[in-house]
Structure formats: structure tokens, C-alpha cells
Protein backbone atom coordinates (compact mmCIF):
# COMPACT_ATOMS: atom_id res chain seq x y z
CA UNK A 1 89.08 83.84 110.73
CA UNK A 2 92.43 81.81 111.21
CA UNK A 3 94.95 84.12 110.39
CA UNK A 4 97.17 80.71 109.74
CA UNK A 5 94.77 79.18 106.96
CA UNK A 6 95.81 80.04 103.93
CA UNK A 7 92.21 79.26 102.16
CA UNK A 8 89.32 80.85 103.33
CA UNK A 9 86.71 78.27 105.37
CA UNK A 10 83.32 78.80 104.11
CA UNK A 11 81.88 80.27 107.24
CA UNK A 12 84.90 82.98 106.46
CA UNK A 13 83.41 83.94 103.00
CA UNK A 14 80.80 86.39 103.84
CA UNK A 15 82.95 88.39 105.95
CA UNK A 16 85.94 88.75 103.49
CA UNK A 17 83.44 89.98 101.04
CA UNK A 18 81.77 92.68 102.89
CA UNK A 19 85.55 93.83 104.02
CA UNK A 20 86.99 93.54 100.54
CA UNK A 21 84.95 96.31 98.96
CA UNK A 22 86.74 98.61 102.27
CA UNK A 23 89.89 97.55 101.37
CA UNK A 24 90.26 98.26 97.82
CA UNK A 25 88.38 101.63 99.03
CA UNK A 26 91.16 101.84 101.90
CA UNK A 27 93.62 101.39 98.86
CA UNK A 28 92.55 103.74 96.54
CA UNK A 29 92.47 106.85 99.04
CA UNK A 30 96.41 105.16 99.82
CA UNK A 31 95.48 104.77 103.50
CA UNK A 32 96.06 101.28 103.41
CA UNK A 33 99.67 100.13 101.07
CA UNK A 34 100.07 96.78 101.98
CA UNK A 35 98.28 94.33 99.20
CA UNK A 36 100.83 92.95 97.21
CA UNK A 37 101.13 93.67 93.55
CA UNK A 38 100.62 89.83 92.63
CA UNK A 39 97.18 89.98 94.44
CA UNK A 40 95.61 92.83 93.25
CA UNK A 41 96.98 91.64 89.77
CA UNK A 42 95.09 87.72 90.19
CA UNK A 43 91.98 89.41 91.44
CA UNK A 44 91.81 91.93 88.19
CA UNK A 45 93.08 88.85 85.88
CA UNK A 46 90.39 86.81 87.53
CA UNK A 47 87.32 89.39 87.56
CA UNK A 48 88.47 89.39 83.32
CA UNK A 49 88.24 85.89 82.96
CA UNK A 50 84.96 85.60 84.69
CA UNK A 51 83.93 88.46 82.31
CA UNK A 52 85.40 87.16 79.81
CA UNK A 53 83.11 85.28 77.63
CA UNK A 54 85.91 82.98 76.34
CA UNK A 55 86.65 79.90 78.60
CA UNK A 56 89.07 77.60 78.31
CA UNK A 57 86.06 74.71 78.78
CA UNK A 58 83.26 76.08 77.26
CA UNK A 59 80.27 76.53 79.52
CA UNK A 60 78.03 74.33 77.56
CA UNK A 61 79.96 71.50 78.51
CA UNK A 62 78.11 70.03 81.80
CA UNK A 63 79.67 69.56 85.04
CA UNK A 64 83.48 70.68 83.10
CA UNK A 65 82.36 73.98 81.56
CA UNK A 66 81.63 75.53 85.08
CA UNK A 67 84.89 73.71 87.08
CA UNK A 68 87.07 76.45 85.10
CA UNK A 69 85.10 79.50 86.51
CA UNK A 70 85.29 77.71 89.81
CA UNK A 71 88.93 77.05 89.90
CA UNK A 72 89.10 81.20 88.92
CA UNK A 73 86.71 81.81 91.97
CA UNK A 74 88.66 79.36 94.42
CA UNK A 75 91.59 81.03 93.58
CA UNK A 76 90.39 84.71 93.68
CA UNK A 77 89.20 84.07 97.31
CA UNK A 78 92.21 82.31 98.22
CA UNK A 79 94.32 85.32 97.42
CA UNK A 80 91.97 87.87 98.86
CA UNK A 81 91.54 85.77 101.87
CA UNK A 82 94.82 86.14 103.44
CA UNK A 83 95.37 90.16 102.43
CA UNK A 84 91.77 90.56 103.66
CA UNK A 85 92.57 88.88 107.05
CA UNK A 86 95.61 90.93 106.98
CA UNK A 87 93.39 94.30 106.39
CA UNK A 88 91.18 93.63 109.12
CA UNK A 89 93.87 93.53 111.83
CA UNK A 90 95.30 96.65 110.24
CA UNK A 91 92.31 98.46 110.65
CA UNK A 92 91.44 97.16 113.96
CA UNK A 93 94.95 98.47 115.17
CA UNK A 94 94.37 101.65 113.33
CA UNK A 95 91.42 102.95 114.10
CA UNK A 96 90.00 105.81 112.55
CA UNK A 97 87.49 108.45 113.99
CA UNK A 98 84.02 108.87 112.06
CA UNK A 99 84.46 112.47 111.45
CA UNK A 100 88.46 113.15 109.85
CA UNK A 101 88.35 116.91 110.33
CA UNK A 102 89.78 117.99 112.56
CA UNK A 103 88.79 118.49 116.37
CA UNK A 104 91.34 120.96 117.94
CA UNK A 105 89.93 123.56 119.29
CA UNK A 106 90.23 127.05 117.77
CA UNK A 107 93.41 129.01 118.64
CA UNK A 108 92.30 132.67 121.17
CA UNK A 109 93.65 135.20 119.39
């Protein structure tokens, strides 16, 4: 992955999928802080609209009912692409033993 390229290639896409899921895992348990607000809002927004059975061009129209979901998709990935990218070199920098308890040895008393 260029760290540079602000839109993911599509030999990028199947790794920034399998990562994102650790991310937003990463996120939750607030051992990773750094996705900005605006992304994490576009992907929810996004993820709703796909839902969402309501398009602006109704599905039924060929070829133009499907660019709107694809524009939503596009632009999804774009914004996960670059915080992904980011995550990745955050956790390779930070890495994190298997097993978190921890390994001291017990104290002689």
C-alpha cells in the first residue's frame, strides 16, 4: 500500500478489509485513538445509506440506479483507506504480545 495515495488501488482492497474489522476492534477496546471523527462518521453514514432502502436513483433504473451505491462504496473505501494504512503502521510499531497478562515473575516472599 502507498501510504501517499489517497484512494485505495484495487490490489489494496482486500487487505484494508481484513484490517478494518481490527481496527474498529482496536478502537472500541480504546487501544487505538487516532481515526478521525469525520471518518468513522462517513463510514456509519455510508453503511445507512447502503442499508437504506431509499436511494436517491432508484435501483430499478439500469446502469444509474447502482452508480449511487457505487459512488457510497468508492467513497467509504477512500476514507477507510488512508486511516487503515495509517492503522497498520501503528500496529506494526506497536506491537502487542499474544498473551496481555502479565509475565513478571512472582515476587519471593
Amino acid at each position: 500500500m502507498n501510504p501517499l495515495r489517497p484512494t485505495p488501488k484495487l490490489s489494496d482492497l482486500p487487505r484494508l478489509l481484513r484490517s478494518s474489522p481490527a481496527m474498529f476492534r482496536d478502537l472500541i477496546q480504546r487501544r487505538y485513538r487516532k481515526v478521525p471523527a469525520g471518518t468513522l462518521t462517513g463510514v456509519v453514514l455510508g453503511l445507512i445509506y447502503l442499508i437504506n432502502p431509499l436511494d436517491l436513483i432508484p435501483d430499478v433504473l439500469p446502469i444509474f440506479g447502482v452508480v449511487d451505491d457505487s459512488l457510497v462504496v468508492g467513497i467509504v473505501l477512500a476514507l477507510l483507506s488512508c486511516d487503515v494504512k495509517k492503522y497498520l503502521s501503528w500496529k506494526n510499531s506497536n506491537p502487542r504480545p499474544n498473551n496481555t497478562r502479565d509475565l513478571t515473575p512472582p515476587a519471593n516472599h
